[in-house]
Protein backbone atom coordinates (compact mmCIF):
# COMPACT_ATOMS: atom_id res chain seq x y z
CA UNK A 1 13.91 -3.66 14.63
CA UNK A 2 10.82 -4.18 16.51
CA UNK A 3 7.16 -5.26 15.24
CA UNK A 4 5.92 -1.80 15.96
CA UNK A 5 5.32 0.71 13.18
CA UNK A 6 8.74 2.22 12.29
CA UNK A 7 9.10 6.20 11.41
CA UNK A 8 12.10 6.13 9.10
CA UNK A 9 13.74 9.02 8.68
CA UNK A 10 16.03 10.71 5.50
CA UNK A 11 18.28 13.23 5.52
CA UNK A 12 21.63 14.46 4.74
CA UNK A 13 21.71 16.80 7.77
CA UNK A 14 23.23 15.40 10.63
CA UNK A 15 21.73 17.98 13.08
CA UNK A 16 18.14 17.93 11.11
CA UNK A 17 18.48 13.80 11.25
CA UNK A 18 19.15 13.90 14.83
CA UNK A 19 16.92 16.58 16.05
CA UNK A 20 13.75 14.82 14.25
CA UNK A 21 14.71 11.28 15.97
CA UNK A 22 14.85 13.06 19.13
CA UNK A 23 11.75 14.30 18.61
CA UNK A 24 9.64 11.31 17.47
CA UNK A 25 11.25 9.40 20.28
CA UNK A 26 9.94 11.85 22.90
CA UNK A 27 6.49 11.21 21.34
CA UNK A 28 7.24 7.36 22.32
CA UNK A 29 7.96 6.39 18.44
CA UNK A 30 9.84 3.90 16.97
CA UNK A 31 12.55 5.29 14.73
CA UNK A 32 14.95 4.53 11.99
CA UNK A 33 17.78 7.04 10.52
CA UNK A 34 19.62 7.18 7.47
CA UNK A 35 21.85 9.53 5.53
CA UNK A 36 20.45 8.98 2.49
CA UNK A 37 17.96 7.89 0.02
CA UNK A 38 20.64 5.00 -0.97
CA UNK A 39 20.73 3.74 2.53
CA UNK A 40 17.29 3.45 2.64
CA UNK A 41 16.54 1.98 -0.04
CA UNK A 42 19.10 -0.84 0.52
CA UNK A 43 16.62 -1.70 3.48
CA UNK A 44 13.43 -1.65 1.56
CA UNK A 45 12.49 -5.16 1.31
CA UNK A 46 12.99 -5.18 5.10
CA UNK A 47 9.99 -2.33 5.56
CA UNK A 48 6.96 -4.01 6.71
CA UNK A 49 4.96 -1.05 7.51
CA UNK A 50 4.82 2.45 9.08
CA UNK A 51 5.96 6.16 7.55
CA UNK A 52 8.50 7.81 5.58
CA UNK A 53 9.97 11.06 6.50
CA UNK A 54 12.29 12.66 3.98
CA UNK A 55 14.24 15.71 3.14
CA UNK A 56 13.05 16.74 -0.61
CA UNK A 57 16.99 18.54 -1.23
CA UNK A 58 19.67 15.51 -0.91
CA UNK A 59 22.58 14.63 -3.20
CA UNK A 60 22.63 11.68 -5.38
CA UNK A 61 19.32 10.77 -4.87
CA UNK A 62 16.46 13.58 -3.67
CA UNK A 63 13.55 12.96 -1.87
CA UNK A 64 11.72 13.34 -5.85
CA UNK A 65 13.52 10.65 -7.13
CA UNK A 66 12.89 8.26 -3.80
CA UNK A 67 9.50 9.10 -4.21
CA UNK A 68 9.79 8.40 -7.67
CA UNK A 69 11.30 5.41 -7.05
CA UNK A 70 8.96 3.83 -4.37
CA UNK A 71 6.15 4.81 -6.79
CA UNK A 72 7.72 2.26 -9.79
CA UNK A 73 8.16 -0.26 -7.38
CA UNK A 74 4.67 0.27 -6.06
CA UNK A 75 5.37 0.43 -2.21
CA UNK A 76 3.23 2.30 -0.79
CA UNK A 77 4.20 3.26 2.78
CA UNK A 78 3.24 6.60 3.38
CA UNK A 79 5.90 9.58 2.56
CA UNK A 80 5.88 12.93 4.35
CA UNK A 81 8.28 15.18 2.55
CA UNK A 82 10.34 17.90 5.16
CA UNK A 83 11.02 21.28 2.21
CA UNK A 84 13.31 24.33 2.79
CA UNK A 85 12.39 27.77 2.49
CA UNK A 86 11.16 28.59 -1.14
CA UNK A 87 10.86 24.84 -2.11
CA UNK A 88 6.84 24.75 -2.43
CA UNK A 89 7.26 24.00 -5.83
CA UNK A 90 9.41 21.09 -5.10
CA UNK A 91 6.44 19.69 -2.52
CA UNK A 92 3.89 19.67 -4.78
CA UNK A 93 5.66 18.48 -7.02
CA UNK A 94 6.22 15.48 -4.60
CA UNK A 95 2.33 15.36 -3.20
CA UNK A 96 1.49 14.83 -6.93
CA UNK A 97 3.69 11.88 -7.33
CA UNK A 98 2.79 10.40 -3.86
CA UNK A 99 3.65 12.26 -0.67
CA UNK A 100 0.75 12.87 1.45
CA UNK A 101 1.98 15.44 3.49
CA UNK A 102 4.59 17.89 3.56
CA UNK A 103 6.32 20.52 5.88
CA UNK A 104 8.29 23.71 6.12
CA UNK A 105 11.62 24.23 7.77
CA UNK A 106 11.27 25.38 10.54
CA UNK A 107 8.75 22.82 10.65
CA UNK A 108 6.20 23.32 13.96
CA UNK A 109 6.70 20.23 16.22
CA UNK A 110 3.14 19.64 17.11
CA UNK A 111 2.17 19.62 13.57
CA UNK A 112 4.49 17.33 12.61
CA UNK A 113 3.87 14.50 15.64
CA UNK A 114 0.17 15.15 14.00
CA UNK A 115 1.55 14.57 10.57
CA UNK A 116 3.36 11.78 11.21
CA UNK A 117 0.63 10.00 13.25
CA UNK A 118 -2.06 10.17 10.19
CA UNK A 119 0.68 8.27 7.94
CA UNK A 120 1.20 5.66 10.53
CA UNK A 121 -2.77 5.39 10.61
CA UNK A 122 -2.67 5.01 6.70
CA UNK A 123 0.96 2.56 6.97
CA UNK A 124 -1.76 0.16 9.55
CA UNK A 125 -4.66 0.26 7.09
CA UNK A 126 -2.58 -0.61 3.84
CA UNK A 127 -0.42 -3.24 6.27
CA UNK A 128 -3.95 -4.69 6.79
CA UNK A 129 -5.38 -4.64 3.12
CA UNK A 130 -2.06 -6.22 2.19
CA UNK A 131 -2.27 -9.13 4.73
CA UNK A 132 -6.39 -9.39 2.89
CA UNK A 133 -5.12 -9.76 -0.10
CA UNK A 134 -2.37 -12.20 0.75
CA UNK A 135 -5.35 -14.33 2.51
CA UNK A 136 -7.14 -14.21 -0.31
CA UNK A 137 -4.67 -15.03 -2.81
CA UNK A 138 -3.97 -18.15 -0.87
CA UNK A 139 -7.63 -19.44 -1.15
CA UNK A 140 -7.73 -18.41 -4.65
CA UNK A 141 -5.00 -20.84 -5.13
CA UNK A 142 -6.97 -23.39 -3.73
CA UNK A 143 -9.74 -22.97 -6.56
CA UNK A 144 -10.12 -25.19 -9.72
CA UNK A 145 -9.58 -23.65 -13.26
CA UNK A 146 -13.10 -24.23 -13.87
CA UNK A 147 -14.11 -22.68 -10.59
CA UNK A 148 -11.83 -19.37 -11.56
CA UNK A 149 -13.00 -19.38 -14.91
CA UNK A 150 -17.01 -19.50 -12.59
CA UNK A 151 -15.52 -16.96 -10.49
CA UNK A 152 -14.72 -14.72 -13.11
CA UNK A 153 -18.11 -14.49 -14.90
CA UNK A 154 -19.62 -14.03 -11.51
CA UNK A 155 -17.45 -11.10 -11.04
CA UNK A 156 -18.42 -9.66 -14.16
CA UNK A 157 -21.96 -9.48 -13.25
CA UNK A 158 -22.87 -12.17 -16.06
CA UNK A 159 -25.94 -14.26 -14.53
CA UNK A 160 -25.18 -18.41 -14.26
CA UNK A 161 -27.21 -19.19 -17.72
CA UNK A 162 -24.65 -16.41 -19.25
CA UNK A 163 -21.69 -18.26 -17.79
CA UNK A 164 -22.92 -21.80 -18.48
CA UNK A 165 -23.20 -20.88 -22.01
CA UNK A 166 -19.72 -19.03 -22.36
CA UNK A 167 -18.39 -22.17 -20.78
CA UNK A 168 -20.48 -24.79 -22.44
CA UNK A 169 -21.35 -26.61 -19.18
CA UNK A 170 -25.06 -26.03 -17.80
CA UNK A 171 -26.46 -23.96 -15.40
CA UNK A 172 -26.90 -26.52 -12.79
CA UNK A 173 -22.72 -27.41 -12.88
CA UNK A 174 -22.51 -23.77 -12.26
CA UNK A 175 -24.68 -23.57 -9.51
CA UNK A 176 -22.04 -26.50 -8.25
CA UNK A 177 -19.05 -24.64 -9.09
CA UNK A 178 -20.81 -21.50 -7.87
CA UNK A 179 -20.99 -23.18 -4.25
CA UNK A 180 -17.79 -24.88 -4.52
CA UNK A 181 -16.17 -21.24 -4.99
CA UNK A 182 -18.45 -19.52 -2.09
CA UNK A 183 -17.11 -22.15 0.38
CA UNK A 184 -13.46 -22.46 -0.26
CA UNK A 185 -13.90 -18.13 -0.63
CA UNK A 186 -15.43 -18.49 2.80
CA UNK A 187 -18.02 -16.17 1.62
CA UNK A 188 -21.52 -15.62 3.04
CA UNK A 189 -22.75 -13.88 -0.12
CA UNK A 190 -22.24 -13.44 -3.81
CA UNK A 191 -21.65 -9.44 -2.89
CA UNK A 192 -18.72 -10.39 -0.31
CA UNK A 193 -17.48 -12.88 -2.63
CA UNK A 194 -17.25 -10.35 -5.39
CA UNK A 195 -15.22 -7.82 -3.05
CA UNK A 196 -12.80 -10.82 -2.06
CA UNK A 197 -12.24 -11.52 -6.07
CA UNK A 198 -11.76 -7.99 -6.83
CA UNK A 199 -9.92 -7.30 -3.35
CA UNK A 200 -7.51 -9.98 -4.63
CA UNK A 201 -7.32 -8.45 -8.40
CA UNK A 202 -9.61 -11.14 -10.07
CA UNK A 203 -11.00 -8.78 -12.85
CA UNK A 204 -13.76 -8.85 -15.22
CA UNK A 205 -13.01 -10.20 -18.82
CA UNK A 206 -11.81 -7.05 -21.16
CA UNK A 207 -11.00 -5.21 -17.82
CA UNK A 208 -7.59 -3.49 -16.84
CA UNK A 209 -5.84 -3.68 -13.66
């Protein structure tokens, strides 16, 4: 597989399967094909980013329970779900568990390509907030205990004489630890250091992720 963004494609079909990769390769995609849910999902941790096209009707495992599926693991590449005739029920039942998009045999070419373009656009931005986090997870490794436990009563709003005093240090050490943190953050402001913390899933006390 190549860098690019990969439009992986599910279904049972043969003809379906092959007539949608001939399609997205016309439109200069990248594509992957499998016959099944099971196939793909033996791949998974090998999916760095793009789109997910998938047939909702398959045996063994339908495009509901992949979606399913993804959604417990919490991998969120984008999911376009292809229905047959009469299956609306079926596709919202998959929007409201993840898909963001879904079609009707005979699907219209053009509004697929258009489709499947938007995911890819939402694949790059959550391919991008992933690589922020991961960025900022590795400088929050490089902070002290003390400076987390500074970093945390920043985040929740609490002023420095509130988080000397919940710490028992004074407010001048946590102007100290409050600089420390800003620099190994690389932040240029307590409002851009707050969006890294909660960017990387530093929360306030009492608060649920």
């Amino acid at each position: 597989m190549s860098g690019e963004a990969i439009v992986h494609v599910i279904d049972d079909d043969d003809a379906a399967r092959d007539s949608l990769e001939f399609l997205l390769r016309s439109a200069k995609l990248e594509v992957q094909t499998y016959d099944s849910a099971k196939s793909f999902l033996q791949i998974l941790s090998s999916v760095a980013s793009g789109c997910l096209i998938t047939d909702v009707r398959m045996p063994d495992i339908s495009g509901i329970d992949l979606l399913r599926k993804l959604r417990e693991m919490d991998f969120g590449i984008p999911v376009i779900v292809i229905t047959g005739h009469g299956d609306v029920p079926l596709a919202v039942e998959a929007m409201r568990i993840g898909a963001i998009d879904f079609l009707e045999k005979p699907y219209d070419d053009d509004l697929l390509l258009a489709s499947v373009r938007r995911a890819l656009g939402q694949g790059d931005k959550r391919a991008a907030q992933n690589a922020e986090k991961a960025e900022l997870l590795g400088r929050l490794e490089t902070l002290s205990n003390r400076e987390r436990e500074v970093l945390a009563g920043l985040v929740a709003g609490d002023p420095n004489k509130i988080i000397a005093f919940n710490l028992g240090i004074s407010p001048r050490t946590v102007e100290i630890y409050r600089a420390n943190v800003m620099t190994k953050m690389q932040a240029g402001s307590l409002s851009e250091l707050v969006r890294m913390a909660l960017v990387a899933g530093v929360l306030p006390p009492g608060a649920r992720a």
